[in-house]
PDB file of N, CA and C in Angstrom:
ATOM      1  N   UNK A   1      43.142 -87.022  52.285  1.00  0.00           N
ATOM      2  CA  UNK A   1      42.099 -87.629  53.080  1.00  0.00           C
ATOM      3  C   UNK A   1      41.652 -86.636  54.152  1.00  0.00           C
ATOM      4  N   UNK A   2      40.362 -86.304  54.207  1.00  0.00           N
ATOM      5  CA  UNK A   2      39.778 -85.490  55.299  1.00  0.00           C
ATOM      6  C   UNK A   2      39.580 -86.591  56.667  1.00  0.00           C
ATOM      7  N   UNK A   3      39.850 -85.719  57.391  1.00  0.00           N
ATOM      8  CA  UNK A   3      39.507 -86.832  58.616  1.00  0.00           C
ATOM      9  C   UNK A   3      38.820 -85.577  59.950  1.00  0.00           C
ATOM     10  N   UNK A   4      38.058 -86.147  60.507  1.00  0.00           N
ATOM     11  CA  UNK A   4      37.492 -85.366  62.043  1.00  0.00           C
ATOM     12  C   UNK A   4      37.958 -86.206  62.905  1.00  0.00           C
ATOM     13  N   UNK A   5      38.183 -85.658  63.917  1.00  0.00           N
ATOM     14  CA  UNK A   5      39.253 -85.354  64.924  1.00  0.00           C
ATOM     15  C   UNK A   5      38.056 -84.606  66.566  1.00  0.00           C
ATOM     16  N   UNK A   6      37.172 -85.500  67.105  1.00  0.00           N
ATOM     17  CA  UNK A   6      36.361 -85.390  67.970  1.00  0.00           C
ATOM     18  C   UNK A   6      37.654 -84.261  68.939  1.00  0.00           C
ATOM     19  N   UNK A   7      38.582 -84.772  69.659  1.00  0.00           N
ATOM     20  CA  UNK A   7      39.329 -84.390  70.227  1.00  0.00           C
ATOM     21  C   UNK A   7      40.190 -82.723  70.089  1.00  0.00           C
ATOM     22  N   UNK A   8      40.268 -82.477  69.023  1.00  0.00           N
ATOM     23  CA  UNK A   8      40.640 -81.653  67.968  1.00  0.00           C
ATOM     24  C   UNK A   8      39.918 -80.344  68.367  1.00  0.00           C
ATOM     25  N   UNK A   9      38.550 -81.019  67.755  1.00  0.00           N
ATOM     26  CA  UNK A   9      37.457 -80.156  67.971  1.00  0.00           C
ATOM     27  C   UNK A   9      37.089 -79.065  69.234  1.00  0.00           C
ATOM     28  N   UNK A  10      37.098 -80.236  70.391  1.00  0.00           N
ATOM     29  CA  UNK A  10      36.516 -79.884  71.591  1.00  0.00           C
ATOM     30  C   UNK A  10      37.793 -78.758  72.100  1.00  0.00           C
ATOM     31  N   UNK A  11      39.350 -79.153  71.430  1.00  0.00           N
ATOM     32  CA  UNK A  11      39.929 -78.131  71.904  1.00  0.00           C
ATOM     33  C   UNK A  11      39.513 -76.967  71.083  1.00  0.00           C
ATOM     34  N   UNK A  12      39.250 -76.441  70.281  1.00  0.00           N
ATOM     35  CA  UNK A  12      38.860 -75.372  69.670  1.00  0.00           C
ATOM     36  C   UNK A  12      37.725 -75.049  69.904  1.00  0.00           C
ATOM     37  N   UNK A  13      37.068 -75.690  70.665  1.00  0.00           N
ATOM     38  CA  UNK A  13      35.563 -75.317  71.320  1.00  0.00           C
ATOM     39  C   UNK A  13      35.939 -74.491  72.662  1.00  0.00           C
ATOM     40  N   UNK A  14      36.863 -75.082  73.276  1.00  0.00           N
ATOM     41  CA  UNK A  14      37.067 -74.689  74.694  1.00  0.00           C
ATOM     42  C   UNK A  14      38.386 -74.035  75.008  1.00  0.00           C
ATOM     43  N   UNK A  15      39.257 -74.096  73.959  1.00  0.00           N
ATOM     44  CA  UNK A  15      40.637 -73.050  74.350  1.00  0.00           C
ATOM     45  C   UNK A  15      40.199 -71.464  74.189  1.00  0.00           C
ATOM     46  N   UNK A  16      41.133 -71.298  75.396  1.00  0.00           N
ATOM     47  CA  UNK A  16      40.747 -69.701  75.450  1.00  0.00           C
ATOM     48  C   UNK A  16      41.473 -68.580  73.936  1.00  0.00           C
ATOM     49  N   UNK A  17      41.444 -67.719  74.254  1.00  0.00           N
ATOM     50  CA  UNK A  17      42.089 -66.670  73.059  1.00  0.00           C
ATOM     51  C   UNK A  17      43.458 -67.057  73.236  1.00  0.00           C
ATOM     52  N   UNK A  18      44.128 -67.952  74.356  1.00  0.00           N
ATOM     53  CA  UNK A  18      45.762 -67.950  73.893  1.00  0.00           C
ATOM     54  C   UNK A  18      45.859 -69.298  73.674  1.00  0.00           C
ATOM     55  N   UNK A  19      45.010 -70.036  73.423  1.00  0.00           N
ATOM     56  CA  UNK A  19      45.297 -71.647  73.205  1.00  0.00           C
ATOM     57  C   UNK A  19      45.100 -72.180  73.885  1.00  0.00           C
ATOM     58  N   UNK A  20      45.067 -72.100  75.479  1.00  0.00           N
ATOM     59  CA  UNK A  20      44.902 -72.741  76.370  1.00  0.00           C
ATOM     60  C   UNK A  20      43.485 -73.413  76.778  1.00  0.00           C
ATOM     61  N   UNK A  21      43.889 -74.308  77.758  1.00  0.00           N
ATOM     62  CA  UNK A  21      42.505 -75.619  77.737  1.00  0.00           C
ATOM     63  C   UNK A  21      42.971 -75.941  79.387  1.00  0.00           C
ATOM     64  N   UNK A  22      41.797 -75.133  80.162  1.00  0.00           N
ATOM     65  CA  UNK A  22      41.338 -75.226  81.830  1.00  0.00           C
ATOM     66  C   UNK A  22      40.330 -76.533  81.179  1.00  0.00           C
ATOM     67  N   UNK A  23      40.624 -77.786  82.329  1.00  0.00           N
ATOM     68  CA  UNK A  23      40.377 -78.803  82.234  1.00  0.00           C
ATOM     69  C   UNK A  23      40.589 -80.061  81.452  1.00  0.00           C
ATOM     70  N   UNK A  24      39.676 -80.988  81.436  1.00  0.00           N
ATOM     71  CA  UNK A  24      40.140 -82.370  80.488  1.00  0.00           C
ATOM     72  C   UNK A  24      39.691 -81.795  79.504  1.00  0.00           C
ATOM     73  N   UNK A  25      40.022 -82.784  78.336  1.00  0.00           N
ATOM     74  CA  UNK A  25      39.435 -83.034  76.656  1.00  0.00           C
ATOM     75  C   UNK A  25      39.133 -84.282  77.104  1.00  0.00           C
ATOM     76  N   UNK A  26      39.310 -85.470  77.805  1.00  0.00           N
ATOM     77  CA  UNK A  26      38.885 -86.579  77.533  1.00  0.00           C
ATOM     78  C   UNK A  26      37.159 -87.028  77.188  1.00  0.00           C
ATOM     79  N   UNK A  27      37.233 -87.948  77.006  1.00  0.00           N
ATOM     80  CA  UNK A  27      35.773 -87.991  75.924  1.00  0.00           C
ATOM     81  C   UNK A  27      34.716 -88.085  77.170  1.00  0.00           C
ATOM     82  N   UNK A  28      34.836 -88.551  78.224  1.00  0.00           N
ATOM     83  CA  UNK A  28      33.801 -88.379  79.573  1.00  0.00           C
ATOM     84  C   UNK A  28      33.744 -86.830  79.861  1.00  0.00           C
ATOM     85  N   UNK A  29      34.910 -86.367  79.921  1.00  0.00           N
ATOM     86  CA  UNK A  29      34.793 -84.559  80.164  1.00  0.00           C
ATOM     87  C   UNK A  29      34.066 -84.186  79.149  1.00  0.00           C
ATOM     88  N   UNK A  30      34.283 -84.278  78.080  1.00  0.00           N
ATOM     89  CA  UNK A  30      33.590 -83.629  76.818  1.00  0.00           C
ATOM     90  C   UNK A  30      32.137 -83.380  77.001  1.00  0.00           C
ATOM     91  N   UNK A  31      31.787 -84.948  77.220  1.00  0.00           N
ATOM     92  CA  UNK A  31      30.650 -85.473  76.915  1.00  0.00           C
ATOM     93  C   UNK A  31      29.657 -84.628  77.803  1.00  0.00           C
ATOM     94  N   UNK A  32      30.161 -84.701  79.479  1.00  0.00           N
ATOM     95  CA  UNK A  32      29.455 -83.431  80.305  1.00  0.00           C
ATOM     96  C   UNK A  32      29.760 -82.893  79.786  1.00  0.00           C
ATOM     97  N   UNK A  33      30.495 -81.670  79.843  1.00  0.00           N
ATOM     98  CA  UNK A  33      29.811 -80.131  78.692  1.00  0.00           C
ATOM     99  C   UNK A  33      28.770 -80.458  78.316  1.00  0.00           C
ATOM    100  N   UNK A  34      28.313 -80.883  77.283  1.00  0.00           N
ATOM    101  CA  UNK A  34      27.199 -81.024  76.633  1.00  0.00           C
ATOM    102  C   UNK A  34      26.311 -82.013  77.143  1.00  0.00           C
ATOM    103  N   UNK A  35      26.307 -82.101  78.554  1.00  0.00           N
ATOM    104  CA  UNK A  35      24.870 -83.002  79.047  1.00  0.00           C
ATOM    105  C   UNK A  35      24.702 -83.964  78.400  1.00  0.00           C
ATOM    106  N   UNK A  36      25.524 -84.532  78.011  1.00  0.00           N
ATOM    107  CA  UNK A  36      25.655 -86.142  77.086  1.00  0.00           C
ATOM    108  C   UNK A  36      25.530 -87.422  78.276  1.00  0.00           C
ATOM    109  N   UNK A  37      25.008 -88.402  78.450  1.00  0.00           N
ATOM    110  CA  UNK A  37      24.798 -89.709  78.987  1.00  0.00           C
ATOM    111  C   UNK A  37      25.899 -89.572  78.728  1.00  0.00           C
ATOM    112  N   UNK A  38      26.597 -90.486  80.888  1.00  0.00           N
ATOM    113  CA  UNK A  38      27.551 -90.890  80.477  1.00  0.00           C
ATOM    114  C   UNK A  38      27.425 -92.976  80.461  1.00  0.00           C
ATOM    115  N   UNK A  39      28.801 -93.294  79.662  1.00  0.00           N
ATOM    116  CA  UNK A  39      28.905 -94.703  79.303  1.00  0.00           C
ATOM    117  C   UNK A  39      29.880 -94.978  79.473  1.00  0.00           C
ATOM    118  N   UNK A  40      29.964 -96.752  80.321  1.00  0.00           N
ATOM    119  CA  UNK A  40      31.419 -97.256  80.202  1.00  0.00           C
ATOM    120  C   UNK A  40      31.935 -96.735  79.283  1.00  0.00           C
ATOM    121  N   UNK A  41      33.228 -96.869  79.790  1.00  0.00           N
ATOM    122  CA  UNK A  41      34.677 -96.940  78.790  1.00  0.00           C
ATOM    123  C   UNK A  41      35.754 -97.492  78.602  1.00  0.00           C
ATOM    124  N   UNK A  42      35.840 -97.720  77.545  1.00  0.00           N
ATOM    125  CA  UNK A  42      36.738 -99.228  76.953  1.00  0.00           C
ATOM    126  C   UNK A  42      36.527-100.210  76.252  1.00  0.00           C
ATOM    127  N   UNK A  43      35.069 -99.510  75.582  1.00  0.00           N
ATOM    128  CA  UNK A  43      34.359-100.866  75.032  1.00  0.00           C
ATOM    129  C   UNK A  43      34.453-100.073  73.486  1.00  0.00           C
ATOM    130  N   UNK A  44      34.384-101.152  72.954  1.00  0.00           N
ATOM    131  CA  UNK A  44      34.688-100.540  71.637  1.00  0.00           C
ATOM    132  C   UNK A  44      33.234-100.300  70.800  1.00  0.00           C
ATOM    133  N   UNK A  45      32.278-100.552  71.301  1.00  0.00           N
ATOM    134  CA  UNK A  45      31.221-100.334  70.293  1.00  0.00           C
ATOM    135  C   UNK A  45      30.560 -98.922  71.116  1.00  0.00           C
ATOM    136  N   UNK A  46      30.753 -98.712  72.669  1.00  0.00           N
ATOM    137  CA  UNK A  46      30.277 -98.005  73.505  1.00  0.00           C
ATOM    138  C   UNK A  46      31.062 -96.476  73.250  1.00  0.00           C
ATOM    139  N   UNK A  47      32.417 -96.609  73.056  1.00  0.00           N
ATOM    140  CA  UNK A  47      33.196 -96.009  72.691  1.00  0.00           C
ATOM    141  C   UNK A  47      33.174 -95.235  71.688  1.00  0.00           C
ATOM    142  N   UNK A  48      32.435 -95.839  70.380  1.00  0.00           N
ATOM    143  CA  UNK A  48      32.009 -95.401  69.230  1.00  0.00           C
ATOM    144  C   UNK A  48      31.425 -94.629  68.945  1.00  0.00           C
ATOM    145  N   UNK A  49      29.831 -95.112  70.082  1.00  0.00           N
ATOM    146  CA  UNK A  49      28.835 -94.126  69.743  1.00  0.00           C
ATOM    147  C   UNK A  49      28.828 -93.065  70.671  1.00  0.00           C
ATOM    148  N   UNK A  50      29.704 -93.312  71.777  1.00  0.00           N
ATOM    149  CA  UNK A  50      29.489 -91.966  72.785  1.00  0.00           C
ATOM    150  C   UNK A  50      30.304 -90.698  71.982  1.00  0.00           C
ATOM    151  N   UNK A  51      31.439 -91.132  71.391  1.00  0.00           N
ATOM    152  CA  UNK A  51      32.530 -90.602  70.303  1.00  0.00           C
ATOM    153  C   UNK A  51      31.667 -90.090  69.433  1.00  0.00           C
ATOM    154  N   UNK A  52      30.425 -90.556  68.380  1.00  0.00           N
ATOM    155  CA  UNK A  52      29.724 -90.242  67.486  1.00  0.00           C
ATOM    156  C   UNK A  52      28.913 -89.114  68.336  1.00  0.00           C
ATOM    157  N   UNK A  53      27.647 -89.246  68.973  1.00  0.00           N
ATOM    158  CA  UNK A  53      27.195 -88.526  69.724  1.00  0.00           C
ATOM    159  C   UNK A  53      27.793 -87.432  70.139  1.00  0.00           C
ATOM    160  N   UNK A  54      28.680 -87.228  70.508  1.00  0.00           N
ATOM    161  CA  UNK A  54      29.965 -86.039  70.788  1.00  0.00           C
ATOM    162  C   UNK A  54      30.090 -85.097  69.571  1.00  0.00           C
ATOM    163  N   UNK A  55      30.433 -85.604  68.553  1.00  0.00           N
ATOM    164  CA  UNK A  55      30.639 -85.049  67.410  1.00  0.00           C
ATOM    165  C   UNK A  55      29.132 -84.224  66.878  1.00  0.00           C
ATOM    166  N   UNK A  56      28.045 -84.719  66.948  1.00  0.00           N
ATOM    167  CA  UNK A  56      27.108 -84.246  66.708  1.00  0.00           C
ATOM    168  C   UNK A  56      26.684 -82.526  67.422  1.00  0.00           C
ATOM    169  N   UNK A  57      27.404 -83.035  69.092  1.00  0.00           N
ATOM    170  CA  UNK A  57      26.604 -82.132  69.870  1.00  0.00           C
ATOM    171  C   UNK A  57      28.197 -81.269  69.880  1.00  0.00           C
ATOM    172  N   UNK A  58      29.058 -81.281  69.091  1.00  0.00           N
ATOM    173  CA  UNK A  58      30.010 -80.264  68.653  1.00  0.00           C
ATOM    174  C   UNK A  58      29.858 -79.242  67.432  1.00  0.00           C
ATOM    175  N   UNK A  59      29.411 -80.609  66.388  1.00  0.00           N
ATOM    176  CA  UNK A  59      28.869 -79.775  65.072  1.00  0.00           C
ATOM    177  C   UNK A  59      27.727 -78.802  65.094  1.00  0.00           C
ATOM    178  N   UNK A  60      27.013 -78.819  66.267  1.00  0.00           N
ATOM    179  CA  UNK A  60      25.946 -78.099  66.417  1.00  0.00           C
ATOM    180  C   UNK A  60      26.073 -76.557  67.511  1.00  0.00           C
ATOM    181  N   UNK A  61      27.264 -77.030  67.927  1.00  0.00           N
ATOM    182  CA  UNK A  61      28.031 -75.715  68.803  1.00  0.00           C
ATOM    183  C   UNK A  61      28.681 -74.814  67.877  1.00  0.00           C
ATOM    184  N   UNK A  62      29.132 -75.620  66.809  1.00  0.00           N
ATOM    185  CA  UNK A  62      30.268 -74.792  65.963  1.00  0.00           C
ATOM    186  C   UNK A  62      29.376 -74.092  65.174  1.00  0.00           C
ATOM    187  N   UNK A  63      28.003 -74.342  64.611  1.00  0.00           N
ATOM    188  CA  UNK A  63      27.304 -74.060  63.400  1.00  0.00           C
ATOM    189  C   UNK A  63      26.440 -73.142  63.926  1.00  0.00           C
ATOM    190  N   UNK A  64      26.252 -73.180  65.470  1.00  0.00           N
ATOM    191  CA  UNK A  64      25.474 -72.129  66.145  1.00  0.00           C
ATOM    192  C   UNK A  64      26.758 -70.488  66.396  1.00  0.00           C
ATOM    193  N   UNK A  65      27.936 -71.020  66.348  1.00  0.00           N
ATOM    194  CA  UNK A  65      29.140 -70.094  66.817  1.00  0.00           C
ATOM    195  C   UNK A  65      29.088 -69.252  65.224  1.00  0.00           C
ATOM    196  N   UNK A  66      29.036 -70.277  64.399  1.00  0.00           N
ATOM    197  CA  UNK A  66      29.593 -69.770  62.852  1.00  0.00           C
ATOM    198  C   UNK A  66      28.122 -68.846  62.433  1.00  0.00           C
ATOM    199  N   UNK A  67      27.246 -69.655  62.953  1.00  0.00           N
ATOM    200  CA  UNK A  67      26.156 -69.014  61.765  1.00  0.00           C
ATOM    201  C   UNK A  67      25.714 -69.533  60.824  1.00  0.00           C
ATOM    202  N   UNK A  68      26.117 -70.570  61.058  1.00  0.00           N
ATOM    203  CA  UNK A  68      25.818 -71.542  59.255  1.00  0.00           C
ATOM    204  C   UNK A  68      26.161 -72.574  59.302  1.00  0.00           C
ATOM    205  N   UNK A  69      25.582 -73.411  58.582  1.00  0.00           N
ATOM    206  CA  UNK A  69      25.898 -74.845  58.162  1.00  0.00           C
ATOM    207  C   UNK A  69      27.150 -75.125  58.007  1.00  0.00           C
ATOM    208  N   UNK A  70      27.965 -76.227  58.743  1.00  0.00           N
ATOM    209  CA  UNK A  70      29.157 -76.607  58.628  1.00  0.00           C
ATOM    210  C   UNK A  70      29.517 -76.753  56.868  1.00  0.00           C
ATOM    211  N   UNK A  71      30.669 -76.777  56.569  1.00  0.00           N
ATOM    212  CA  UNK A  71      30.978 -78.269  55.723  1.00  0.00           C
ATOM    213  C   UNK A  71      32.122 -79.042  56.583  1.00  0.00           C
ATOM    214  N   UNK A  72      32.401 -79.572  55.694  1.00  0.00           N
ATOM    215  CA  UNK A  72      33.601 -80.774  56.172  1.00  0.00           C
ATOM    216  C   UNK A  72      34.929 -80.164  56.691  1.00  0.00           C
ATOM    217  N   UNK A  73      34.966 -79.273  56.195  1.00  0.00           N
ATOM    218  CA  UNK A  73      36.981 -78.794  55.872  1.00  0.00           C
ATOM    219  C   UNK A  73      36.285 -78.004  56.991  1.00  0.00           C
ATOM    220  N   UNK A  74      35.386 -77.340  58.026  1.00  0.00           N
ATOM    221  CA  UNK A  74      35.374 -76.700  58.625  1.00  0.00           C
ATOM    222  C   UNK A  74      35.628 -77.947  60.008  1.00  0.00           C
ATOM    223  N   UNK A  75      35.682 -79.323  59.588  1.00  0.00           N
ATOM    224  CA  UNK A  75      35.564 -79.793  60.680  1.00  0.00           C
ATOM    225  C   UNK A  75      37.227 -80.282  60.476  1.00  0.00           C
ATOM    226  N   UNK A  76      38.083 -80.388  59.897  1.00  0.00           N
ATOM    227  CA  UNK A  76      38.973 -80.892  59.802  1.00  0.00           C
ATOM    228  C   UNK A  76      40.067 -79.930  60.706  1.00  0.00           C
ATOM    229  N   UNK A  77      41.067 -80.847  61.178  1.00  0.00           N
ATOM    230  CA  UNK A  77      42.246 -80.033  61.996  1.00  0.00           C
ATOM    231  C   UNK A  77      42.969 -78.958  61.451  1.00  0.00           C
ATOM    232  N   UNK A  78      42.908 -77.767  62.003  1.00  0.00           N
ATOM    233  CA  UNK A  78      43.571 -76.652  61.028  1.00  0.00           C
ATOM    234  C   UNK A  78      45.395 -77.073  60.758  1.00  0.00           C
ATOM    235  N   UNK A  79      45.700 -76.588  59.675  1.00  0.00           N
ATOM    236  CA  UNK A  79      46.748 -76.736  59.001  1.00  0.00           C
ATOM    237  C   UNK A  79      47.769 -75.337  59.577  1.00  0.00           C
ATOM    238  N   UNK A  80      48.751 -76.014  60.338  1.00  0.00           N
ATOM    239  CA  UNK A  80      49.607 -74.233  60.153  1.00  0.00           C
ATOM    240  C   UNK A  80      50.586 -73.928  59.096  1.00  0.00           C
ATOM    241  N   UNK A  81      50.909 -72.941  59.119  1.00  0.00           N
ATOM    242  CA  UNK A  81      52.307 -73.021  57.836  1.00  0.00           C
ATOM    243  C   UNK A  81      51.608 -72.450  56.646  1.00  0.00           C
TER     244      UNK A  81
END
């Protein structure tokens, strides 16, 4: 099963060359970075789409970083080992 991982992401957006992560990942931090509206939190439908929205304005960081059109397995959590 492929799965995305909003959270995942944003750390590999924002860890430096040794892994490390100056500041939150939480989904309000995220969301500034990217000049995203912010929205209650705790609501589960609000939650959803600010979560969805996020993902968008990640896939579009990563595809501008890469050069190219995502696929899927580029969004999935890397595997070590």
């Amino acid at each position: 099963m492929t799965v995305v991982d909003t959270l995942a992401l944003q750390h590999r957006l924002v860890a430096d060359v040794h892994g490390e992560v100056n500041g939150s990942l939480r989904l309000d931090a995220a969301r500034k970075r990217f000049g995203l509206p912010r929205y209650s939190a705790h609501h589960a439908l609000t939650d959803a789409i600010a979560a969805a929205e996020l993902l968008l304005a990640q896939v579009a960081e990563l595809e501008q970083k890469l050069g190219r059109d995502l696929l899927l397995r580029d969004l999935s959590p890397k595997r070590s080992g």
